[in-house]
N, C-alpha and C. Protein backbone atom coordinates (compact mmCIF):
# COMPACT_ATOMS: atom_id res chain seq x y z
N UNK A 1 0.84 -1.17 0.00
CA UNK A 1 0.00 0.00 0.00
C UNK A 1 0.89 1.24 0.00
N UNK A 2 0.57 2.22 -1.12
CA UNK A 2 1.05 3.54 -0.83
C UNK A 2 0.81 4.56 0.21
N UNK A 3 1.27 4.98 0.59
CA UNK A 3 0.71 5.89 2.07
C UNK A 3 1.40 7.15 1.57
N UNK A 4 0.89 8.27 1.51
CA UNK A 4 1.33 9.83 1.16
C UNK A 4 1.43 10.58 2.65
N UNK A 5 2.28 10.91 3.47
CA UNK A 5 2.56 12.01 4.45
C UNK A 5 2.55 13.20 4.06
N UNK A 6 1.64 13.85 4.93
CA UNK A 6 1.95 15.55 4.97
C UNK A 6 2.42 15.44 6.20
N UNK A 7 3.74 16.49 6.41
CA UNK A 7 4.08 16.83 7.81
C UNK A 7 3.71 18.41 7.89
N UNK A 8 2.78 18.35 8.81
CA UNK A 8 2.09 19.98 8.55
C UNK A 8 3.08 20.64 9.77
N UNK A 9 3.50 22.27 9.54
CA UNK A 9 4.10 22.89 10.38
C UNK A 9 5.70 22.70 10.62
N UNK A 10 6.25 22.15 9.45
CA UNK A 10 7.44 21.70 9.40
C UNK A 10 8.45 22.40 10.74
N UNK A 11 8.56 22.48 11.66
CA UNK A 11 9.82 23.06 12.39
C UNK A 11 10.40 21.54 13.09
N UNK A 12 11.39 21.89 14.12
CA UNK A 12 12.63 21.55 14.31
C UNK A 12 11.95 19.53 14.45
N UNK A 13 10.60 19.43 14.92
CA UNK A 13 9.86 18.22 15.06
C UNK A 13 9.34 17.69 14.20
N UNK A 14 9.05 18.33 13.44
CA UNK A 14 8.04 17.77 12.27
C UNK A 14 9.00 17.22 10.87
N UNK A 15 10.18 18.32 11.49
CA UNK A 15 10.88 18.11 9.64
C UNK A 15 12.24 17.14 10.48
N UNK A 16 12.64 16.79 11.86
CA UNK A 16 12.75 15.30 11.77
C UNK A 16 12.12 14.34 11.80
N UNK A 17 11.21 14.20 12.16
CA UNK A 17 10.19 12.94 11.91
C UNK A 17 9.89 13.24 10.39
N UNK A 18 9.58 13.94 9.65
CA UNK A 18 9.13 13.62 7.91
C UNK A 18 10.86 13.32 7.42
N UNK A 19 12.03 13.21 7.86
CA UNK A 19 12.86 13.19 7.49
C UNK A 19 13.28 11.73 7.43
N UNK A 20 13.14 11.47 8.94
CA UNK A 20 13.02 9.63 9.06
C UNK A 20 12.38 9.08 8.06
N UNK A 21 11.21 9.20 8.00
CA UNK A 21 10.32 9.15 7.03
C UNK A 21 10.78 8.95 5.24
N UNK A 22 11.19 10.03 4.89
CA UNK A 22 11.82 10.39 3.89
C UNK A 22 12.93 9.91 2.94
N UNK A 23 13.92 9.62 4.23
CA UNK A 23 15.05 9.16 4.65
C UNK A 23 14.92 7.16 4.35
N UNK A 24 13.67 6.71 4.55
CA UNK A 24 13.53 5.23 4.67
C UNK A 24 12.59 4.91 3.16
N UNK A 25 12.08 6.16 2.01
CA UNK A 25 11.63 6.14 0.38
C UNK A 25 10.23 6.51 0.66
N UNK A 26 9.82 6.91 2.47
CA UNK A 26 8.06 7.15 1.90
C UNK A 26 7.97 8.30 1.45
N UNK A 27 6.34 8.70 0.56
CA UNK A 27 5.95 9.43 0.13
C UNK A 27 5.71 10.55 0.95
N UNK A 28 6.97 12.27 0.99
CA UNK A 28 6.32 13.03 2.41
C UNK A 28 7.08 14.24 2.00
N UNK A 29 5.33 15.07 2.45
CA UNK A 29 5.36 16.57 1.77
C UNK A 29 5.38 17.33 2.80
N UNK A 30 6.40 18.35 2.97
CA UNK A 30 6.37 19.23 4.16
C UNK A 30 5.82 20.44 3.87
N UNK A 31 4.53 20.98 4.96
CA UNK A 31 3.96 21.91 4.58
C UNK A 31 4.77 23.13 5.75
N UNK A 32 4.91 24.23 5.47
CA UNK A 32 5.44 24.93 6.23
C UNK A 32 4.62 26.47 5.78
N UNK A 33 4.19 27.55 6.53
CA UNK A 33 4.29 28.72 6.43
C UNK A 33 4.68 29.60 7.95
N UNK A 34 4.54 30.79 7.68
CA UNK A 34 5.22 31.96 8.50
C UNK A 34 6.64 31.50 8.93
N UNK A 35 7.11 31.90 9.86
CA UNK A 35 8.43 31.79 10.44
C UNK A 35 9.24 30.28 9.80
N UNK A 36 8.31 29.16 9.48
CA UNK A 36 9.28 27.64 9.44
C UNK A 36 9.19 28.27 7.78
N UNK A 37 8.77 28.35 6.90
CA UNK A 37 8.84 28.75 5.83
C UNK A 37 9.58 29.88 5.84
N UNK A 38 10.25 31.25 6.32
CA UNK A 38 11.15 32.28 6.24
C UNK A 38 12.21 31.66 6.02
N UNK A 39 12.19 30.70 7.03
CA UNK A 39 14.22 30.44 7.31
C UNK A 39 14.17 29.35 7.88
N UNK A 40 15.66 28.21 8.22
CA UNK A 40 16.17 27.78 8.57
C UNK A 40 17.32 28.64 9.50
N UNK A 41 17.50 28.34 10.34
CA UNK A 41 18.50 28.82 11.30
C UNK A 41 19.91 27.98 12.06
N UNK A 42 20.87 27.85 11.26
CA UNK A 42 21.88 27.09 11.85
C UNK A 42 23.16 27.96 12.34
N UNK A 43 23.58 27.13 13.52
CA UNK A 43 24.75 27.11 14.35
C UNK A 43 25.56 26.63 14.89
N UNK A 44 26.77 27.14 15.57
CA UNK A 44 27.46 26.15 16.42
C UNK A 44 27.56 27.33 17.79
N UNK A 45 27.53 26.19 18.59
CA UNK A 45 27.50 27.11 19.80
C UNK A 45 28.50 27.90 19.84
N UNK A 46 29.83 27.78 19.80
CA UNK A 46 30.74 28.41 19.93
C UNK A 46 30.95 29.98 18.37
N UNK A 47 29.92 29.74 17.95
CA UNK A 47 29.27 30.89 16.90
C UNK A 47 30.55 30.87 15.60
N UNK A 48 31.05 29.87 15.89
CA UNK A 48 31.91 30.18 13.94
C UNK A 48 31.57 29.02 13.11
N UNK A 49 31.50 29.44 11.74
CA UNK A 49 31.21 28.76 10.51
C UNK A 49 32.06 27.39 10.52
N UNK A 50 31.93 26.93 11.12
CA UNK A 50 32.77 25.46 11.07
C UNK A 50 32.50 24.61 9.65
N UNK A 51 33.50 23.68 9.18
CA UNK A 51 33.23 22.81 8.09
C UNK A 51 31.79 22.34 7.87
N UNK A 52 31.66 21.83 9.03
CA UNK A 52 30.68 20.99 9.31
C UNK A 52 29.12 21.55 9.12
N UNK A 53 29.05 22.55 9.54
CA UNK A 53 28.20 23.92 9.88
C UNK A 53 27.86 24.03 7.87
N UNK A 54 29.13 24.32 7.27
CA UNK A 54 28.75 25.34 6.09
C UNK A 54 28.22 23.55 4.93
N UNK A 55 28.60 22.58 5.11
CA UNK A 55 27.99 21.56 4.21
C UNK A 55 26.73 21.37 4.71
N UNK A 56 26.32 21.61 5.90
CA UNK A 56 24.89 21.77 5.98
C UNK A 56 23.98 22.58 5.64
N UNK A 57 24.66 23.54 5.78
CA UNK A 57 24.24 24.86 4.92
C UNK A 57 24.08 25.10 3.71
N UNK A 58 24.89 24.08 2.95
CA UNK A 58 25.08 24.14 1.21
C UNK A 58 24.10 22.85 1.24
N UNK A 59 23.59 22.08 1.77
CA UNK A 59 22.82 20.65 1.32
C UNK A 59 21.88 21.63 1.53
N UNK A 60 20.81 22.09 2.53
CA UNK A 60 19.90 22.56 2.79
C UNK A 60 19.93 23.42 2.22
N UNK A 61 20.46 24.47 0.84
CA UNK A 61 20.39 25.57 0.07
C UNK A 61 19.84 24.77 -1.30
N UNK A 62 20.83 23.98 -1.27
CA UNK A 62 20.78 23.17 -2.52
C UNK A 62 19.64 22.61 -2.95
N UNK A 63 18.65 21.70 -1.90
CA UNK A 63 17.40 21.75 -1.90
C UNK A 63 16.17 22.59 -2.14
N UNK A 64 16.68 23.83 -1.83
CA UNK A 64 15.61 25.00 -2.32
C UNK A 64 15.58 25.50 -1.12
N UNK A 65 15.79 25.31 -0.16
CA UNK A 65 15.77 25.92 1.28
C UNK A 65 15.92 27.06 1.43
N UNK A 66 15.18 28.10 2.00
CA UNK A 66 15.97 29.15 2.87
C UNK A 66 16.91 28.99 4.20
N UNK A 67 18.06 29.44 4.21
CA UNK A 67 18.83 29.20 5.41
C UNK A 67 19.55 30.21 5.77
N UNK A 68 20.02 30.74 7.49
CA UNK A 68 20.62 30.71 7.42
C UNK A 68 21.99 30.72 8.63
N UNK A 69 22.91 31.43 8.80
CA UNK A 69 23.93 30.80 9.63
C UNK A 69 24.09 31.67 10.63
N UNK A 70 23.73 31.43 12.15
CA UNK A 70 23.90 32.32 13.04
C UNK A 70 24.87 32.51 13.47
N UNK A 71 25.61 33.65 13.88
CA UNK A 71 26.65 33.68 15.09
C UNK A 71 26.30 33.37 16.18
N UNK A 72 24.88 33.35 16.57
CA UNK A 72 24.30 33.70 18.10
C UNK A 72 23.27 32.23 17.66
N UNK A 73 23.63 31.28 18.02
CA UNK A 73 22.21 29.91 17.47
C UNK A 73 22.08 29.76 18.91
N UNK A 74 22.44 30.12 20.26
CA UNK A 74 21.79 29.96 21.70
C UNK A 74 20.41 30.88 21.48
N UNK A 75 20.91 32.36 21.18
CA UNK A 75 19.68 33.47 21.03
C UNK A 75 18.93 33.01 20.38
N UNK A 76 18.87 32.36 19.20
CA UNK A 76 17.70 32.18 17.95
C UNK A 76 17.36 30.74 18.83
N UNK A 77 17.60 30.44 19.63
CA UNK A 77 16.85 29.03 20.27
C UNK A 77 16.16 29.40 21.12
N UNK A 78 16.69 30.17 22.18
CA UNK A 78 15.85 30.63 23.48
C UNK A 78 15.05 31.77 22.81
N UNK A 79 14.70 32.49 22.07
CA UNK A 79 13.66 33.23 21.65
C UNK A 79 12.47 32.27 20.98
N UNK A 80 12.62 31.08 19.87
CA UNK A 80 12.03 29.67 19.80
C UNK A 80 11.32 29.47 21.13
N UNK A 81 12.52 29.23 22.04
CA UNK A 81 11.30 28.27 23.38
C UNK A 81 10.45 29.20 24.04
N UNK A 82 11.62 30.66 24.37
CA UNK A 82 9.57 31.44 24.68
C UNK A 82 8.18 31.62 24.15
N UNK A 83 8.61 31.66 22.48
CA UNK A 83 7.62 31.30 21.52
C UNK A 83 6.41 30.37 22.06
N UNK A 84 7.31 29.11 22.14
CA UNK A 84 6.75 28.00 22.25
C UNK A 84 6.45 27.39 23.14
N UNK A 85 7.17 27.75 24.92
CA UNK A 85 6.40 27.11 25.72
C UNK A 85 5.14 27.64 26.34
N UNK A 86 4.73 28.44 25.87
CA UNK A 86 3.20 28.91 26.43
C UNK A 86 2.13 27.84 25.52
N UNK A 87 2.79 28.01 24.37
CA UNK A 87 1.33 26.95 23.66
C UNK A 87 1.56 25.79 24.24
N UNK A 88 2.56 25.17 24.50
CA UNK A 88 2.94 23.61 25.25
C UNK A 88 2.05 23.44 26.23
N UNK A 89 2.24 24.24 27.03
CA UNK A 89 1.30 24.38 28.17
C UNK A 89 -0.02 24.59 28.10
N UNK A 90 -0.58 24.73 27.05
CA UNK A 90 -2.03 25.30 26.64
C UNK A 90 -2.36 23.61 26.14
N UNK A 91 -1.20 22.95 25.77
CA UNK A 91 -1.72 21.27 25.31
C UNK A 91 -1.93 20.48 26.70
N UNK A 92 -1.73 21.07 28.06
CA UNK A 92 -1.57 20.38 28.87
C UNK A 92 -3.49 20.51 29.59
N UNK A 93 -3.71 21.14 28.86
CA UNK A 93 -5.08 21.71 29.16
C UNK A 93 -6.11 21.02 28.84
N UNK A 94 -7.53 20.85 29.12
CA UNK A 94 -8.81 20.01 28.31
C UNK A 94 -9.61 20.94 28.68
N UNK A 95 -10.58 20.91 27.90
CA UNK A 95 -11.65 21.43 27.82
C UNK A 95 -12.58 21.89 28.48
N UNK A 96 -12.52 21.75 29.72
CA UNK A 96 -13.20 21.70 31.14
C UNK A 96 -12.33 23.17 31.57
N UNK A 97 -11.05 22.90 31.45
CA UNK A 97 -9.91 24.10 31.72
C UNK A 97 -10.36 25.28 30.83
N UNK A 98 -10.70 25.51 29.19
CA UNK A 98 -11.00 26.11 28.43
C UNK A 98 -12.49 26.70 29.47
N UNK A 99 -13.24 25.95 29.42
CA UNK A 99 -14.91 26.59 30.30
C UNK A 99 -14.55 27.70 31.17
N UNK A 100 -13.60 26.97 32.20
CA UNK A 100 -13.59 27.78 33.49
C UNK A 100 -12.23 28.80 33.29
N UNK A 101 -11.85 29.50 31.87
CA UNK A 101 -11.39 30.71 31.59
C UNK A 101 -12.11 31.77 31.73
N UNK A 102 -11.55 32.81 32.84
CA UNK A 102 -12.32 34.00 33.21
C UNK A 102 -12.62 34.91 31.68
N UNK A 103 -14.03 35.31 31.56
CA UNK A 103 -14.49 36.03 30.62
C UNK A 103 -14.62 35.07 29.53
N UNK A 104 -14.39 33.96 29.30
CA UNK A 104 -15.14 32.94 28.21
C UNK A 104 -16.58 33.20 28.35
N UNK A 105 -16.43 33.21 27.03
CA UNK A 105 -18.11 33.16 26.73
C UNK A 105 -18.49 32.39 25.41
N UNK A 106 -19.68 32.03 25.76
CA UNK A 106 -19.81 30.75 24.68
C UNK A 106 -19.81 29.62 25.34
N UNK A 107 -20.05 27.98 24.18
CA UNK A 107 -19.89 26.92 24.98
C UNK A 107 -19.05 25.76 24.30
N UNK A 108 -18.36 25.34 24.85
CA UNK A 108 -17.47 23.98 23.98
C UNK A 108 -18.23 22.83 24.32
N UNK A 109 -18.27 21.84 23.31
CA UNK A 109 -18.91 21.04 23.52
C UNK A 109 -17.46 19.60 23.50
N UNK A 110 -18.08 18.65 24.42
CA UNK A 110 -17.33 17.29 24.37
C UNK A 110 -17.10 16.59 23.16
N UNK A 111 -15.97 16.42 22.46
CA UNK A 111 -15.87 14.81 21.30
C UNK A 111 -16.49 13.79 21.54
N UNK A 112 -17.36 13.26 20.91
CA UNK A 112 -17.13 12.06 21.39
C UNK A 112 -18.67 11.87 21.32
């Protein structure tokens, strides 16, 4: 059986798992817009263009990619996790939690 993947939201999770994926001949389309679609962002901690650093940089160009190479890849990470751990925490939530938000109005209803 053929099986077609979309990995929707391509960032640092999605586009390794569609990569595994990818990586083993299945069929897998990465959808990306705003920020994961702008750029790719690579580094080395110690902030210089290392060998290693710039062939990743040339594979991931080569592909069609936007990329590109930070001096600072701690900063462009910890600005990422503030991004992102408030919504994390919003997954830790159900629906019952959503109700009893001060000034909700309206009604959610159960799955199922």
């Amino acid at each position: 059986m053929h099986i077609k993947f979309a990995v929707m939201g391509t960032g640092g999770i999605g586009g390794y798992y569609g990569g595994l994926l990818a990586r083993t001949g299945q069929d897998v389309t990465f959808i990306a817009r705003g920020a994961h679609l702008r750029r790719i962002a690579l580094g080395e901690l110690d902030g210089r263009t290392t060998p290693r650093l710039q062939a990743v940089y040339d594979a991931l160009q080569k592909a069609g990619m936007t990329v590109e190479i930070s001096d600072n890849i701690l900063k462009v990470l910890w600005a990422k996790f503030v991004f992102i751990a408030p919504v994390m925490l919003m997954g830790e939530s159900d629906a019952d939690d959503f109700r009893r938000l001060p000034g909700r109005t309206g009604s959610a209803g159960r799955a199922g």
